[in-house]
N, C-alpha and C. Protein backbone atom coordinates (compact mmCIF):
# COMPACT_ATOMS: atom_id res chain seq x y z
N UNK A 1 -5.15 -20.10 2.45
CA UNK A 1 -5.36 -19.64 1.08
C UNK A 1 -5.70 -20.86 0.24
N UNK A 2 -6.82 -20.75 -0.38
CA UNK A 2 -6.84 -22.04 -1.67
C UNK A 2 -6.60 -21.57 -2.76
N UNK A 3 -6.02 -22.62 -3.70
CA UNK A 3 -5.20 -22.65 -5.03
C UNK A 3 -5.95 -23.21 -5.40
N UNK A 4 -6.61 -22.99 -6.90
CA UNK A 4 -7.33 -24.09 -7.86
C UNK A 4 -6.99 -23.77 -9.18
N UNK A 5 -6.95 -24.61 -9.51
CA UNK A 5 -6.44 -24.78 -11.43
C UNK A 5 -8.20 -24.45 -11.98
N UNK A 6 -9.37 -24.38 -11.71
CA UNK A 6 -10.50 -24.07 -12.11
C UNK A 6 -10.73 -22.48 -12.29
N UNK A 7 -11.91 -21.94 -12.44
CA UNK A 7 -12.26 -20.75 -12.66
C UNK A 7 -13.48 -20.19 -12.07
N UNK A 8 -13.21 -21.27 -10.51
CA UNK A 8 -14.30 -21.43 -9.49
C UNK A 8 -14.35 -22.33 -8.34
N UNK A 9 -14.95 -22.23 -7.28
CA UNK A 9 -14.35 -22.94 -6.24
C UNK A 9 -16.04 -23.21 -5.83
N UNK A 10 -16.30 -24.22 -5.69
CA UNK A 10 -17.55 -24.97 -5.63
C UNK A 10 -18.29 -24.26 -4.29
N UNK A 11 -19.46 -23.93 -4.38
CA UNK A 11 -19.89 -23.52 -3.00
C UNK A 11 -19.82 -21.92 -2.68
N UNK A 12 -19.19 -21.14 -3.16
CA UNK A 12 -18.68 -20.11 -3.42
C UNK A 12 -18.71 -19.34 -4.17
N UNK A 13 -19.60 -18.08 -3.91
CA UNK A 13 -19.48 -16.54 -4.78
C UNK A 13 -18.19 -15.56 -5.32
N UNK A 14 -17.40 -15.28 -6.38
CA UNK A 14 -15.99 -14.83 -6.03
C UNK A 14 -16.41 -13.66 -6.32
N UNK A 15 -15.28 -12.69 -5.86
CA UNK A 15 -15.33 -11.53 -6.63
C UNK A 15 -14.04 -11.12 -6.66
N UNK A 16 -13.73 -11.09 -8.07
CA UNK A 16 -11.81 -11.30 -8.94
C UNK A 16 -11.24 -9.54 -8.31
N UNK A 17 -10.05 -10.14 -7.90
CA UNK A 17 -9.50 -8.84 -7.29
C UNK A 17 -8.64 -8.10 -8.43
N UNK A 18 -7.64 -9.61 -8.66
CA UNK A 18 -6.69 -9.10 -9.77
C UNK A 18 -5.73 -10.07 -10.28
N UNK A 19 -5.08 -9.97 -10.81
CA UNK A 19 -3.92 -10.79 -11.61
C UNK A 19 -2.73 -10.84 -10.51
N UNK A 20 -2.09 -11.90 -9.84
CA UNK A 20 -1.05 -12.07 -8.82
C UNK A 20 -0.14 -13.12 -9.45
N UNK A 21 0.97 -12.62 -8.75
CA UNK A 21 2.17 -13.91 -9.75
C UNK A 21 3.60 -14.09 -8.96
N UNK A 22 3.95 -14.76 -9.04
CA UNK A 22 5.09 -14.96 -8.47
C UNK A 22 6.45 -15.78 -8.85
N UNK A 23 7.84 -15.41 -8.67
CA UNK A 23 8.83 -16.14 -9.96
C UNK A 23 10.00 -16.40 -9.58
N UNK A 24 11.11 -17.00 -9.72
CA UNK A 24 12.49 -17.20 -9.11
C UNK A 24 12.90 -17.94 -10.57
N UNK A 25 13.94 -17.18 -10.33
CA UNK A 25 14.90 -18.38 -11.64
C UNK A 25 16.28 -19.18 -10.46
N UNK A 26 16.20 -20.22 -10.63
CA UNK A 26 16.83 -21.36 -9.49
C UNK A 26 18.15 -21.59 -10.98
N UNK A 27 19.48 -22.06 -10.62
CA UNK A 27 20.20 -22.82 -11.14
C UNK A 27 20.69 -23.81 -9.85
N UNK A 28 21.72 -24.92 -10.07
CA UNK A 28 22.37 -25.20 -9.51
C UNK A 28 24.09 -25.32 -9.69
N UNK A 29 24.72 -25.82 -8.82
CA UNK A 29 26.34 -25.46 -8.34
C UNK A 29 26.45 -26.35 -9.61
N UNK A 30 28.15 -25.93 -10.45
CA UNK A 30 28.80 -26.08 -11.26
C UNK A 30 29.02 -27.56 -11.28
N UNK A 31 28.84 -27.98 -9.66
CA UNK A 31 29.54 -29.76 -9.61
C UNK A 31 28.58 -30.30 -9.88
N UNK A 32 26.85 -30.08 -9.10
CA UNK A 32 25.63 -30.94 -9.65
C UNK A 32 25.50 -30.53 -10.77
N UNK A 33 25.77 -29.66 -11.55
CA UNK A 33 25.55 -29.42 -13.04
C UNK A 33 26.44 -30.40 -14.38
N UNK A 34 27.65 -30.73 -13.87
CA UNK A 34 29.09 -31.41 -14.42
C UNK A 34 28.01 -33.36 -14.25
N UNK A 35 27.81 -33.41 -13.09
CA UNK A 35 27.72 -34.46 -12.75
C UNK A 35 26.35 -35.01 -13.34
N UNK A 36 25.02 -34.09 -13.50
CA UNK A 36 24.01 -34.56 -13.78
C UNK A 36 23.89 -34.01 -15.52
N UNK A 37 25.14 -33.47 -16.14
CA UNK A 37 25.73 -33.98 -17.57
C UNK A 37 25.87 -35.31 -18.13
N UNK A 38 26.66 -35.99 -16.61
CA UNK A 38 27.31 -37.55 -17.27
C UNK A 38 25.90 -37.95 -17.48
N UNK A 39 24.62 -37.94 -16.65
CA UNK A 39 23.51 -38.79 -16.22
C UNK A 39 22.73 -38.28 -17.71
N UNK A 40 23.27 -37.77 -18.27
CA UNK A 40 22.32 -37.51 -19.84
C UNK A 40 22.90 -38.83 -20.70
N UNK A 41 24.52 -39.25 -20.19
CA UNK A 41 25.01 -39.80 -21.49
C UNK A 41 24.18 -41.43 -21.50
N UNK A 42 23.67 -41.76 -20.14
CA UNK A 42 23.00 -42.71 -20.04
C UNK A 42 21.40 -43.04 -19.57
N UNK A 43 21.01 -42.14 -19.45
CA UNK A 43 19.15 -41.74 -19.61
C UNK A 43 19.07 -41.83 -18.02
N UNK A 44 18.03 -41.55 -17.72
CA UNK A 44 17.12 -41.60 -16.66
C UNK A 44 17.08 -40.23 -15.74
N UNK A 45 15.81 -40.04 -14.76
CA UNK A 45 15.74 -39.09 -14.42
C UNK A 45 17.11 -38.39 -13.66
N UNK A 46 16.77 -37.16 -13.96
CA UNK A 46 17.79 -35.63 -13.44
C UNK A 46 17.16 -35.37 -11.76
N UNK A 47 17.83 -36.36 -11.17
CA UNK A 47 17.41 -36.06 -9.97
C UNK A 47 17.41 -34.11 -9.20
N UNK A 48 18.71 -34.01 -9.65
CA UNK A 48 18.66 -32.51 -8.66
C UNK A 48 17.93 -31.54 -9.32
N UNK A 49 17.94 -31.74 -10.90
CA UNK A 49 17.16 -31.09 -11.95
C UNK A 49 15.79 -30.95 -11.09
N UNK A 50 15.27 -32.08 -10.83
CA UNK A 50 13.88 -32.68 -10.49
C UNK A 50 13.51 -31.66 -8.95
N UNK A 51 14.69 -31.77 -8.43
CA UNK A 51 14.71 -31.22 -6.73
C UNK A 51 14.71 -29.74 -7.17
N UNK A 52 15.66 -29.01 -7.71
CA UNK A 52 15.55 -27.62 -7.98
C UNK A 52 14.27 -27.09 -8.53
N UNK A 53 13.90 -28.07 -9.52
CA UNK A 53 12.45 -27.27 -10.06
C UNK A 53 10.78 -27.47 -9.48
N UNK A 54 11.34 -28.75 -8.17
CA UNK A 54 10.36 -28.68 -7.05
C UNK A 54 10.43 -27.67 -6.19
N UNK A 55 11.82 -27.34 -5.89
CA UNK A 55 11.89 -26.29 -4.89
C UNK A 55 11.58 -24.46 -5.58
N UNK A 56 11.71 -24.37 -6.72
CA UNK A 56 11.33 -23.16 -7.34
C UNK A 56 10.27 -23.27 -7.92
N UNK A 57 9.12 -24.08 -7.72
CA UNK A 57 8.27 -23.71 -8.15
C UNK A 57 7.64 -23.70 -6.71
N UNK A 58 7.80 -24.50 -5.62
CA UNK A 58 7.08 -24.02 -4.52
C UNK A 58 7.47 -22.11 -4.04
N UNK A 59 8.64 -21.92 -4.07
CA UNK A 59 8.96 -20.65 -4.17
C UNK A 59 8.09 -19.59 -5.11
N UNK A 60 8.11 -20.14 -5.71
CA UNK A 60 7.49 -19.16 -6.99
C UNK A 60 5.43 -19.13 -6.45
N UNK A 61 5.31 -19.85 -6.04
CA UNK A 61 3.75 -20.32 -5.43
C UNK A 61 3.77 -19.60 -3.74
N UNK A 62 4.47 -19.51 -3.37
CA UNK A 62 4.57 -18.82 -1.93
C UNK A 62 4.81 -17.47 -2.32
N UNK A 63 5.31 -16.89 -3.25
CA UNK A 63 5.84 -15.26 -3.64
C UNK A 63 3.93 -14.90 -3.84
N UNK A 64 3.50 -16.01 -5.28
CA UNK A 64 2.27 -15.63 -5.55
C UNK A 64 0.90 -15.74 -4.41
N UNK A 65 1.33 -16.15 -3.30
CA UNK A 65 0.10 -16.17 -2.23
C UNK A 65 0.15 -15.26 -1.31
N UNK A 66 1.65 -14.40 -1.38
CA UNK A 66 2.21 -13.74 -0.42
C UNK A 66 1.53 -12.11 -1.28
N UNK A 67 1.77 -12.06 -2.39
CA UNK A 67 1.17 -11.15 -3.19
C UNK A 67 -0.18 -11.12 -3.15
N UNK A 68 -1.00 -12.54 -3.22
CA UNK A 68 -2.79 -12.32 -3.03
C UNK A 68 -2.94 -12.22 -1.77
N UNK A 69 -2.74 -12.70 -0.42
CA UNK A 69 -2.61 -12.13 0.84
C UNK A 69 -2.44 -10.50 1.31
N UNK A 70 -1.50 -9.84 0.18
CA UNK A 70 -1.50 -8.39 0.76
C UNK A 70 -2.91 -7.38 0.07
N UNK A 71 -3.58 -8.23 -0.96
CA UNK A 71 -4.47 -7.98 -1.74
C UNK A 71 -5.10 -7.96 -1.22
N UNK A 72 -5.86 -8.94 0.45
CA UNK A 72 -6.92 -9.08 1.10
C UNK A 72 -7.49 -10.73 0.21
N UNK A 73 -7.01 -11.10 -0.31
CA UNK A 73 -7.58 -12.54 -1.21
C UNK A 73 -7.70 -13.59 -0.40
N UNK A 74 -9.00 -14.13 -0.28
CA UNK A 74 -9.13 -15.47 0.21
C UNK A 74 -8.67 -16.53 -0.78
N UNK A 75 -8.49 -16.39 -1.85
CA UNK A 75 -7.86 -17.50 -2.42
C UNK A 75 -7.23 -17.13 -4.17
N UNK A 76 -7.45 -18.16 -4.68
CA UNK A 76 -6.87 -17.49 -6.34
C UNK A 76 -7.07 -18.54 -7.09
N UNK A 77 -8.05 -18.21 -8.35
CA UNK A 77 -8.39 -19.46 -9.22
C UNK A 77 -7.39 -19.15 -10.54
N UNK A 78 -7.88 -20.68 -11.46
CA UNK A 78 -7.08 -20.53 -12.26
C UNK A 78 -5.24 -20.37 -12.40
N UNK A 79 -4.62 -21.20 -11.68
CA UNK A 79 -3.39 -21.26 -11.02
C UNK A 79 -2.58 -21.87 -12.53
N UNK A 80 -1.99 -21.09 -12.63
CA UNK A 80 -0.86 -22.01 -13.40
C UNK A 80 0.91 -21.95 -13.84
N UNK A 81 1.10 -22.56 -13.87
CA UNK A 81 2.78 -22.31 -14.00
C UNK A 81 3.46 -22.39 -15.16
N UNK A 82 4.33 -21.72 -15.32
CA UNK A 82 5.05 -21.44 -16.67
C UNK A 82 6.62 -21.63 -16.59
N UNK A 83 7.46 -22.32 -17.45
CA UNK A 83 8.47 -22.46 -17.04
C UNK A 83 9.64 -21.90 -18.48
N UNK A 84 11.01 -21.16 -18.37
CA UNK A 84 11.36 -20.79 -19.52
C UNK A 84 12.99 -20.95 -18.76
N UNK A 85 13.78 -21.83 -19.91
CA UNK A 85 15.35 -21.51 -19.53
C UNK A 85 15.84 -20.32 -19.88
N UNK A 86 16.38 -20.23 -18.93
CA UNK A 86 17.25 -18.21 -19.04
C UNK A 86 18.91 -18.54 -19.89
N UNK A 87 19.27 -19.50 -18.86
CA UNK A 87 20.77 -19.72 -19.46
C UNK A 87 20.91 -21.36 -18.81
N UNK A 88 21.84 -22.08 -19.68
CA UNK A 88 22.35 -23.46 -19.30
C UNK A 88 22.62 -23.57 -17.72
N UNK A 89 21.42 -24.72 -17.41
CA UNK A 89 21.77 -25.21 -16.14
C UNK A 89 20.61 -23.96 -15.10
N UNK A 90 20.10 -23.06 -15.84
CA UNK A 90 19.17 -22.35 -14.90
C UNK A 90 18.02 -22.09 -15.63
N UNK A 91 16.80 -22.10 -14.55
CA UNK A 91 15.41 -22.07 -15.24
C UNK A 91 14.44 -20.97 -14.05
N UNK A 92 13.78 -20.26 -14.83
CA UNK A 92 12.50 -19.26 -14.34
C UNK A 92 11.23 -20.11 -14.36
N UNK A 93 10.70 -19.86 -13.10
CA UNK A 93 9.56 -20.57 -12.78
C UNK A 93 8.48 -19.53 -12.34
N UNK A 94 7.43 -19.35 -13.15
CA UNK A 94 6.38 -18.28 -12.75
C UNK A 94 5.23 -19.76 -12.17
N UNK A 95 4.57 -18.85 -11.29
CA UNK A 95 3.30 -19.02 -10.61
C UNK A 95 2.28 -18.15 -10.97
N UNK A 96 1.04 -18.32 -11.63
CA UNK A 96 0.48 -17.01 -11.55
C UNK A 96 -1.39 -17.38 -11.79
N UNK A 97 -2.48 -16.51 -10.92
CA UNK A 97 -3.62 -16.50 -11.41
C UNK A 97 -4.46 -15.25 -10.54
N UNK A 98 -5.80 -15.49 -10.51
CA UNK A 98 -6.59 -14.29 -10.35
C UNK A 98 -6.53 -14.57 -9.03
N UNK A 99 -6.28 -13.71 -8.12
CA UNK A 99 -7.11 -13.43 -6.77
C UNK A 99 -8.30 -12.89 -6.54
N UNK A 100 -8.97 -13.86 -5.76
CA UNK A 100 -10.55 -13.20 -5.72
C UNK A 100 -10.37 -13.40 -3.98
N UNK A 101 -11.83 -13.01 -4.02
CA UNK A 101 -12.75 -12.79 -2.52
C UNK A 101 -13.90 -13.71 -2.37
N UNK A 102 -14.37 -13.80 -1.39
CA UNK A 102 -15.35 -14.70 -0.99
C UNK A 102 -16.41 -13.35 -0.89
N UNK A 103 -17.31 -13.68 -1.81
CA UNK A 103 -18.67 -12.93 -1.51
C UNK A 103 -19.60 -13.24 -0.40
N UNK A 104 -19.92 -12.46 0.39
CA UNK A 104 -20.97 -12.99 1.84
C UNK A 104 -22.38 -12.09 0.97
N UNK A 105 -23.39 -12.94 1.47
CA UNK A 105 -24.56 -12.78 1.01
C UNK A 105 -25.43 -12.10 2.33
């Protein structure tokens, strides 16, 4: 499957299937949450912060390819991600863009 942040894939005729998306809201455990508190009182990156919202947004990108795949989609332009806190210490991560087709001539 190819992913592109464009509204076109070079070389290639599309034809837009539909709107596909995909989402998880990730928190983490009460202790990495306590602990990566103290790491505010003295700056620098939120490591597990950093790890959780790598790992839910690849999640959230596998839901959305798993959705253009049942579509018949060779790929999906225009990719982009959206991110919104639900509650302290947890965050929703959407994936979402058009699935198209490869036009044969």
């Amino acid at each position: 499957m190819i992913l592109v942040n464009t509204d076109y894939i070079s070389g290639k005729e599309l034809e837009m299937i539909g709107l596909v998306k995909g989402s998880t809201i990730q928190s983490k455990n009460i202790g990495r949450d306590i602990s990566q508190s103290f790491k505010t009182l003295i700056g620098g990156e939120l490591k597990a912060y950093t790890q959780m919202m790598n790992e839910a947004r690849a999640l959230a990108t596998k839901r959305m390819v798993e959705e253009a795949e049942a579509l018949g989609a060779d790929a999906i332009v225009n990719v982009r991600y959206a991110s919104a806190a639900v509650m302290a210490g947890a965050a929703e991560i959407m994936a979402y863009g058009t699935a198209v087709k490869f036009k044969t001539v």
